[in-house]
N, C-alpha and C. Protein backbone atom coordinates (compact mmCIF):
# COMPACT_ATOMS: atom_id res chain seq x y z
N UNK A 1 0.84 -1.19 0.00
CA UNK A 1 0.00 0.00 0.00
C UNK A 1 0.88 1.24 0.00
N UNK A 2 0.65 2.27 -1.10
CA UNK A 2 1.27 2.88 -0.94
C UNK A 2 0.64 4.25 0.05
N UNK A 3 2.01 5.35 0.82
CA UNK A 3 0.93 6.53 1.52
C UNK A 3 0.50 7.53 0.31
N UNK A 4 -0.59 8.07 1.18
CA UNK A 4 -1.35 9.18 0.43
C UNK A 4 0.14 10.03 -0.25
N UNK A 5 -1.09 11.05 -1.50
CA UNK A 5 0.34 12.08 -1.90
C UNK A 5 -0.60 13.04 -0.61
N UNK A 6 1.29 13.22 -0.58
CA UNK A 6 1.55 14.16 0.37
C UNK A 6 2.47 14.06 1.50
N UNK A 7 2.54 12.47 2.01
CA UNK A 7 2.82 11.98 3.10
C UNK A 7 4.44 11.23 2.61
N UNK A 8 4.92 11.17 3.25
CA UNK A 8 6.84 10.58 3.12
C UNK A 8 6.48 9.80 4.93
N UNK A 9 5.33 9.48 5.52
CA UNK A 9 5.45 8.55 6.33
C UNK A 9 5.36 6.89 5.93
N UNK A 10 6.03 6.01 7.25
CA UNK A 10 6.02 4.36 6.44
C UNK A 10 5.03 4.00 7.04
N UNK A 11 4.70 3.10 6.07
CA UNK A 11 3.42 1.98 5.56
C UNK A 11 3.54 1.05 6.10
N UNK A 12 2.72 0.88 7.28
CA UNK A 12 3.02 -0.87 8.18
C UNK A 12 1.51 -1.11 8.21
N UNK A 13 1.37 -2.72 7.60
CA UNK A 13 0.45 -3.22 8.03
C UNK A 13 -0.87 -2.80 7.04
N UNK A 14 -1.01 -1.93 6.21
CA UNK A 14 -1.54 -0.88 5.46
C UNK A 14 -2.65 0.27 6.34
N UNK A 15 -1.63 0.67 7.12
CA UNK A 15 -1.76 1.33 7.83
C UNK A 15 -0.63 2.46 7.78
N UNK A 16 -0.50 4.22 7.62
CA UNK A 16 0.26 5.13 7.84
C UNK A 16 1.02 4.84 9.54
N UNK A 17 1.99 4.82 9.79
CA UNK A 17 2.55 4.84 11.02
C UNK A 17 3.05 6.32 11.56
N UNK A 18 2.50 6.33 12.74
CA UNK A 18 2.54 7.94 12.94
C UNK A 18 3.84 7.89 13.57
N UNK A 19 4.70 9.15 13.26
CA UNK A 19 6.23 9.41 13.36
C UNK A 19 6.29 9.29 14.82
N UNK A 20 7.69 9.00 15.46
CA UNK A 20 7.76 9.18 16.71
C UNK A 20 8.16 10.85 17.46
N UNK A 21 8.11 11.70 16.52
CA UNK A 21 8.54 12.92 16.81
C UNK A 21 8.11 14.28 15.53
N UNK A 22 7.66 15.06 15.87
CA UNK A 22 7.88 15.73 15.05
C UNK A 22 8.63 17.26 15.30
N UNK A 23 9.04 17.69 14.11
CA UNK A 23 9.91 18.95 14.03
C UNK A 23 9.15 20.21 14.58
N UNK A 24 9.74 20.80 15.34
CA UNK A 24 9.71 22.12 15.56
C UNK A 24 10.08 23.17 14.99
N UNK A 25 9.25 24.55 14.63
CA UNK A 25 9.80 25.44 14.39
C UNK A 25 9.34 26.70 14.34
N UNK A 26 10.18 27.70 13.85
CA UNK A 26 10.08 29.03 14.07
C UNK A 26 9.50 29.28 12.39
N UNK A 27 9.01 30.45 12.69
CA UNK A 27 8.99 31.63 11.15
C UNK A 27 10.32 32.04 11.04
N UNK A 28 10.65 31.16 9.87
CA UNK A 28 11.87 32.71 9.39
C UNK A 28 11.50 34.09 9.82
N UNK A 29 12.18 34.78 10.19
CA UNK A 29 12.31 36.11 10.57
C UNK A 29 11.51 37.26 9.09
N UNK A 30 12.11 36.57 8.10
CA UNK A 30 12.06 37.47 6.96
C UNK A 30 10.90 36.99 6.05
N UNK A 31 9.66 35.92 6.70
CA UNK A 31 8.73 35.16 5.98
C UNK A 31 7.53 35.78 6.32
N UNK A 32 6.30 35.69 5.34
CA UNK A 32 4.51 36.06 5.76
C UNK A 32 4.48 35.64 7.09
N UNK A 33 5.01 34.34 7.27
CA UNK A 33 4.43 33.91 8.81
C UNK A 33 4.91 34.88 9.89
N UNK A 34 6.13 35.55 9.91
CA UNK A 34 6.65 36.18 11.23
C UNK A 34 5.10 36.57 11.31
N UNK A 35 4.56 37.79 10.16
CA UNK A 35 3.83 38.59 10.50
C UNK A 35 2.54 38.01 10.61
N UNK A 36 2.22 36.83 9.95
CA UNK A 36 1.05 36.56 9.93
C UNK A 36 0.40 35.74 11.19
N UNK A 37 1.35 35.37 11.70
CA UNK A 37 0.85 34.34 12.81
C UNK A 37 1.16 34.85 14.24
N UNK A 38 0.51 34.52 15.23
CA UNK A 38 0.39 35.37 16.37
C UNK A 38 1.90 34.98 16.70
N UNK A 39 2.54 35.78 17.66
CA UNK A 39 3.65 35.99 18.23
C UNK A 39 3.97 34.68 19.13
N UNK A 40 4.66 34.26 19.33
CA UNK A 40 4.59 33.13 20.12
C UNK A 40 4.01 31.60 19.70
N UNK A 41 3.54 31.54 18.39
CA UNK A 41 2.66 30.32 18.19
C UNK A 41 3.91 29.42 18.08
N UNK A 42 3.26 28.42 18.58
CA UNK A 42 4.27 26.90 18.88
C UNK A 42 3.59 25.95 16.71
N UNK A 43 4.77 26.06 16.29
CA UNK A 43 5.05 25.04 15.18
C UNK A 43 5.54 23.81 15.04
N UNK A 44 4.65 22.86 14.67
CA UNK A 44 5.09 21.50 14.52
C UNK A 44 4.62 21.50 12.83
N UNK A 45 5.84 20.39 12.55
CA UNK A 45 5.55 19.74 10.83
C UNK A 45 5.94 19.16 10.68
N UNK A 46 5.56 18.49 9.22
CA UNK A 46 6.40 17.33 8.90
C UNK A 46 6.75 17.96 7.13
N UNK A 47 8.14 17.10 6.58
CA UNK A 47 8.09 17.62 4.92
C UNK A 47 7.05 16.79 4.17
N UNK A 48 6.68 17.18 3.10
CA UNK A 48 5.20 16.21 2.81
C UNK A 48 6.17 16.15 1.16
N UNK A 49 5.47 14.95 0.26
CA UNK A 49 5.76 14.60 -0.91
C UNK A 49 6.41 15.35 -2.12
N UNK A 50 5.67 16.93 -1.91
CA UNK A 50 5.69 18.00 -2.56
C UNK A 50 6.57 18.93 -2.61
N UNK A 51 7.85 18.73 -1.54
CA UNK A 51 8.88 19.31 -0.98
C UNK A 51 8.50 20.51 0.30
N UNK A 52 6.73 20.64 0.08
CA UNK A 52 7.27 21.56 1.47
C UNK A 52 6.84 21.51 2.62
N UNK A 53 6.34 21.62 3.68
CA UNK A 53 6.62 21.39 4.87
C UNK A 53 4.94 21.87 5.49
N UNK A 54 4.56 20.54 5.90
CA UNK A 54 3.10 20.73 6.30
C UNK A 54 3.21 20.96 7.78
N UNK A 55 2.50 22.09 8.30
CA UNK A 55 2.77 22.62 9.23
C UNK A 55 1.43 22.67 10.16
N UNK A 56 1.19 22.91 11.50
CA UNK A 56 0.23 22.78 12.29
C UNK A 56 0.46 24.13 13.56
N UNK A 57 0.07 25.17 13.50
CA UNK A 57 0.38 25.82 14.89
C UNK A 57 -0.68 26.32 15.78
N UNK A 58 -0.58 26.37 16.61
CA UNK A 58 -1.29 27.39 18.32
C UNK A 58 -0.50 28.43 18.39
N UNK A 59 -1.69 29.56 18.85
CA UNK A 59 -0.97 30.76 19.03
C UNK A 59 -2.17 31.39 20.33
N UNK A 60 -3.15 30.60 20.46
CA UNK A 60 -3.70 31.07 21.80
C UNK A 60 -4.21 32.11 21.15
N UNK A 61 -4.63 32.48 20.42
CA UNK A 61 -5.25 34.17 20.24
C UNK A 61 -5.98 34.63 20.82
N UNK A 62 -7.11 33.49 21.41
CA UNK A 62 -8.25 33.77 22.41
C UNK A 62 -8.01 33.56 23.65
N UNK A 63 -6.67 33.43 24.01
CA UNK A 63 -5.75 33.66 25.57
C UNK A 63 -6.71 32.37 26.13
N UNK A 64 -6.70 31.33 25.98
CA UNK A 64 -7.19 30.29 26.85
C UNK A 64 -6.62 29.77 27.82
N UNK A 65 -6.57 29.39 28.93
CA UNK A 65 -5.98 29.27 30.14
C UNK A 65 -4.63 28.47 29.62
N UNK A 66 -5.68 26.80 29.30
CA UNK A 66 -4.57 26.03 29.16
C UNK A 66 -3.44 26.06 28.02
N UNK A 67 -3.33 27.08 27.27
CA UNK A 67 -2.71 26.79 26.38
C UNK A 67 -1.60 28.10 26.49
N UNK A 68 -1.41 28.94 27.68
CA UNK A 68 -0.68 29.81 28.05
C UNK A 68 0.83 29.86 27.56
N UNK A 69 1.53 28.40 27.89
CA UNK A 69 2.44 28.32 27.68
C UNK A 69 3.25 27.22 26.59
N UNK A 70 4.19 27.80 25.85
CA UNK A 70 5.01 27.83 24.57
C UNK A 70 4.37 25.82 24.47
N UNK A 71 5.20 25.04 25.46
CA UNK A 71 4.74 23.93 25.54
C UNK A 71 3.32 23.23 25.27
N UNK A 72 2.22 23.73 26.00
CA UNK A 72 0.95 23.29 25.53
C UNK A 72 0.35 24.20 24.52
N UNK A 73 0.75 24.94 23.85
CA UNK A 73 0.39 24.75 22.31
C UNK A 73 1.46 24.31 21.35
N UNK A 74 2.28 23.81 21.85
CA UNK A 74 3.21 22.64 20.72
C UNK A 74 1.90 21.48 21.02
N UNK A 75 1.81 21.15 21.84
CA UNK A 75 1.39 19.49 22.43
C UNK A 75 0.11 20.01 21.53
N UNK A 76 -0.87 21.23 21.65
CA UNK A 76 -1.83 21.34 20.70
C UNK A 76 -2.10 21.15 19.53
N UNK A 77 -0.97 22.10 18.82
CA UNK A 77 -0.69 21.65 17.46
C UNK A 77 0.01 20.84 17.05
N UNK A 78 0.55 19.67 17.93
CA UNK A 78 0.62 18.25 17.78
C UNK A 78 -0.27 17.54 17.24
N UNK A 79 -0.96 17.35 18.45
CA UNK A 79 -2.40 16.75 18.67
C UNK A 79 -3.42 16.86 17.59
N UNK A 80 -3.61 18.62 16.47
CA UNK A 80 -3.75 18.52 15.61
C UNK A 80 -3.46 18.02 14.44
N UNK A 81 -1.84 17.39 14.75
CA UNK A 81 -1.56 17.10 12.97
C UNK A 81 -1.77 15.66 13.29
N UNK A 82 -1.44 15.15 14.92
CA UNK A 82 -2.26 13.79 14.63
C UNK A 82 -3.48 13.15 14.39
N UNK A 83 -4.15 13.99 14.81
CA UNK A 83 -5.51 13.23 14.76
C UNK A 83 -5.67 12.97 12.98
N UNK A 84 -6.21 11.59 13.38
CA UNK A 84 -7.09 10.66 12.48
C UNK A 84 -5.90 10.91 10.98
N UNK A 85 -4.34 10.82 11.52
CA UNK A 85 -3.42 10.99 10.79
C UNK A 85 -3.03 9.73 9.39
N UNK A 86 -2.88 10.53 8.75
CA UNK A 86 -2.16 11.09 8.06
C UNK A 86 -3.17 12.63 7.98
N UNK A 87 -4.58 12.55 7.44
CA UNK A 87 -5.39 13.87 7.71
C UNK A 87 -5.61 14.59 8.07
N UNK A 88 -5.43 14.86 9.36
CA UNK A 88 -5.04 15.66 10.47
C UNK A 88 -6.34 16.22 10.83
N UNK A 89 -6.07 17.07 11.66
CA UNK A 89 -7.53 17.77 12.39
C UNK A 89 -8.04 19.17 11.31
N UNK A 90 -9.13 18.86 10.62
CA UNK A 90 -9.85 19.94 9.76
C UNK A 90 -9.37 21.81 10.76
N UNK A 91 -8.59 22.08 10.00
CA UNK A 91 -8.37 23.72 10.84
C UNK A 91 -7.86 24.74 9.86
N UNK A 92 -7.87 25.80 10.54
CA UNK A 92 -7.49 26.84 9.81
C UNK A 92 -5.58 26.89 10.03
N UNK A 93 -5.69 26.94 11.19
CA UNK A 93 -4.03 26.49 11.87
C UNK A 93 -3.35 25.24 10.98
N UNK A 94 -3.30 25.79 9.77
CA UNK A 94 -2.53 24.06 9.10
C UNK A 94 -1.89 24.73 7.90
N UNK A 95 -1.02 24.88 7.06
CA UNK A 95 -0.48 25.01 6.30
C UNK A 95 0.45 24.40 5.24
N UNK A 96 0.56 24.37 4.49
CA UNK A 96 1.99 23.50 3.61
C UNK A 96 3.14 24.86 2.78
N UNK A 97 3.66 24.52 3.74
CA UNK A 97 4.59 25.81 3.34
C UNK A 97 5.90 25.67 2.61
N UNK A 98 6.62 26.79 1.90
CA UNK A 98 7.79 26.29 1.48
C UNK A 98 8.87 26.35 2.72
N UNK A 99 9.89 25.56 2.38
CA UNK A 99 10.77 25.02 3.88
C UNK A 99 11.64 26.22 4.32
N UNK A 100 11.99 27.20 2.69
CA UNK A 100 12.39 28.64 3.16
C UNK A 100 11.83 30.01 3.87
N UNK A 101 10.29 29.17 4.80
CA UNK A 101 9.42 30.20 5.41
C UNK A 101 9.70 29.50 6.91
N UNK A 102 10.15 28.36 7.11
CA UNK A 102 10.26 28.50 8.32
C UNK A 102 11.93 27.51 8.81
N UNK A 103 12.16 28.07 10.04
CA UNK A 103 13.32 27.58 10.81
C UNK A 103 13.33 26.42 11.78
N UNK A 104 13.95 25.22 11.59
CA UNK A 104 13.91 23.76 12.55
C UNK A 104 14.67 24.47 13.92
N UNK A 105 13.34 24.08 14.98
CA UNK A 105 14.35 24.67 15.76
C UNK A 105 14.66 23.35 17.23
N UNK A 106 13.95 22.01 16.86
CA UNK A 106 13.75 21.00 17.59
C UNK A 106 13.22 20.12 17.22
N UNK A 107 12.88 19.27 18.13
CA UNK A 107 11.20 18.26 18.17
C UNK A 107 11.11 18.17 19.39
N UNK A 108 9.52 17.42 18.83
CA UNK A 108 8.57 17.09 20.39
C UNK A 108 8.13 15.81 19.93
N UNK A 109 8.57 15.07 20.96
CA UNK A 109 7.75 13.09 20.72
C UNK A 109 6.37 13.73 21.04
N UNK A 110 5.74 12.44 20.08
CA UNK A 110 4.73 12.68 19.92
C UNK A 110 3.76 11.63 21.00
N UNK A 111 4.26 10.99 22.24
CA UNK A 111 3.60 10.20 23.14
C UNK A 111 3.68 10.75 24.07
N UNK A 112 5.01 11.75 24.16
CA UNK A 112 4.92 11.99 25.79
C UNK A 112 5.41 13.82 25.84
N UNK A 113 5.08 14.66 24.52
CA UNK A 113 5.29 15.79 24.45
C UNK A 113 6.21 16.61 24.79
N UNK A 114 7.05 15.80 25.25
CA UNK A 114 8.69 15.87 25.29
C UNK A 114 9.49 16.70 24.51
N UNK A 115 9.61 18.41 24.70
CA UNK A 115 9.88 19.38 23.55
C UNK A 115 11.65 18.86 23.82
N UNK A 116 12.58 18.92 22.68
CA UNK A 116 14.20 19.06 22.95
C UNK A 116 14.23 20.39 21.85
N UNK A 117 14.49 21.16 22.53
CA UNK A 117 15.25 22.64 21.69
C UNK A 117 16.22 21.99 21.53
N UNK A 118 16.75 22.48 19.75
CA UNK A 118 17.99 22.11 19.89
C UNK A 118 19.08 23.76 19.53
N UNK A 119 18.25 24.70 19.07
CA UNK A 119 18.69 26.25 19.24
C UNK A 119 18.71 26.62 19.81
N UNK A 120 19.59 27.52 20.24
CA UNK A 120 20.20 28.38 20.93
C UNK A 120 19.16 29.24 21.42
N UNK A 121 19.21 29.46 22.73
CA UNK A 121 18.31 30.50 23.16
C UNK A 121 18.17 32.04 22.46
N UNK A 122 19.64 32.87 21.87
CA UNK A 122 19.81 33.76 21.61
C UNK A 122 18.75 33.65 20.11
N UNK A 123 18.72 32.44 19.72
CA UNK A 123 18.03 32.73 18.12
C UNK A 123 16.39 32.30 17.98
N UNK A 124 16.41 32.09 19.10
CA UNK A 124 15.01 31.89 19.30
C UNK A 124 13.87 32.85 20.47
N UNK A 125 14.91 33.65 21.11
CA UNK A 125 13.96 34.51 22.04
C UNK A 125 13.12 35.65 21.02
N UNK A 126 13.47 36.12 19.98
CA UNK A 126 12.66 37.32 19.22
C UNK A 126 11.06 36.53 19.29
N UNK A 127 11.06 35.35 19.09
CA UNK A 127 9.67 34.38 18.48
C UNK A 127 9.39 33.58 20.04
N UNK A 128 9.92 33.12 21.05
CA UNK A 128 9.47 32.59 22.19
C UNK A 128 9.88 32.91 23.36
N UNK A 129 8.75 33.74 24.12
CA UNK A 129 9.03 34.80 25.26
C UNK A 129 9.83 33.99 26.73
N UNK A 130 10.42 35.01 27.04
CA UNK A 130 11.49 34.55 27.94
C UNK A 130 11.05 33.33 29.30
N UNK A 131 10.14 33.90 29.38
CA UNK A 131 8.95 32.55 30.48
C UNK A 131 9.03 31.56 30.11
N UNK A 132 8.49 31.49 28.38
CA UNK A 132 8.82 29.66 28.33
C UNK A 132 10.05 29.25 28.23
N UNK A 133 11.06 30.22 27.57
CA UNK A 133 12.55 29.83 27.68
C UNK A 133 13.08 28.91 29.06
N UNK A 134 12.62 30.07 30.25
CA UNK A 134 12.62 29.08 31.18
C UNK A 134 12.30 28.06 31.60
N UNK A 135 10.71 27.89 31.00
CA UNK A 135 9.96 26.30 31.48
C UNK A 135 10.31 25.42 30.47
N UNK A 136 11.17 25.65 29.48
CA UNK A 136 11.71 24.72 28.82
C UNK A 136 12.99 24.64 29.15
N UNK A 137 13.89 25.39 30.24
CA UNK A 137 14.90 24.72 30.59
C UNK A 137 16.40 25.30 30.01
N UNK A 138 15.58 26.05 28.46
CA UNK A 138 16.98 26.69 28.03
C UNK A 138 17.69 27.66 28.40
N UNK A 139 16.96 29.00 29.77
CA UNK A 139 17.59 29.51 30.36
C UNK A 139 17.35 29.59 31.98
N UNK A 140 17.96 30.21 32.94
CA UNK A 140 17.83 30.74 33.88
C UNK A 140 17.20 31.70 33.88
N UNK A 141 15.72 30.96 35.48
CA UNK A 141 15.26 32.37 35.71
C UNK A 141 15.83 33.74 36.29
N UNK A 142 15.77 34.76 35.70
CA UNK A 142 16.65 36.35 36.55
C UNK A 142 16.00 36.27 37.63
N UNK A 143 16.73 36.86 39.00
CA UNK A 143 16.73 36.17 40.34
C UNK A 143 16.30 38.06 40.24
């Protein structure tokens, strides 16, 4: 069986197998998204068939409790690109972008929401406010 177009995930069982992680990332600085997407929105994607990069984000616009911080809207827009995956969750928050609009800046497993930054704090604070920097570990809180 082969996967849908679109998808570069493997085929077990004839069944799509959902990745154990997916990529994190930023807006290029110099892309529609800096401006178009709320400040802070947490990006997950995967590259899809087509060369570019299907994307899923939270940005909280409607300030909802739980989704305050950088972390639970990754795990959100996780949660969106898995459901009922390869298809993902019907949203406006979904995109297929070219790979020169946005920046890898990690992953997050996708069982236990487990973010690993792997950038540098300095290149990622313009796009993720200094609070979650901390609750993710990449800096010290100022005393």
């Amino acid at each position: 069986m082969r996967a849908p177009e679109g998808d570069r995930s493997t085929v077990t069982q004839g069944r799509i197998a959902v990745p154990p992680r997916l990529t994190l990332y930023l807006p290029h600085p110099e892309s529609r998204l800096s401006n178009e997407l709320a400040h802070g929105s947490a990006i997950v994607g995967l590259p899809v068939i087509t060369g570019h990069i299907r994307i899923y984000y939270e940005g909280n616009v409607i300030g909802a409790e739980n989704l305050k911080r950088y972390r639970d809207r990754a795990a959100q827009a996780t949660g969106r690109l898995l459901h009922n995956y390869p298809t993902g969750y019907p949203t406006r928050a979904r995109e297929d972008v070219d790979p020169r609009e946005v920046v890898e800046i990690g992953v997050i497993d996708v069982e236990t929401n487990q973010i690993d930054i792997a950038a540098r704090p300095a290149d990622v604070s313009w796009w993720i406010d200094v609070e979650d920097l901390v609750d993710l570990g990449l800096i010290q809180k100022a005393d």
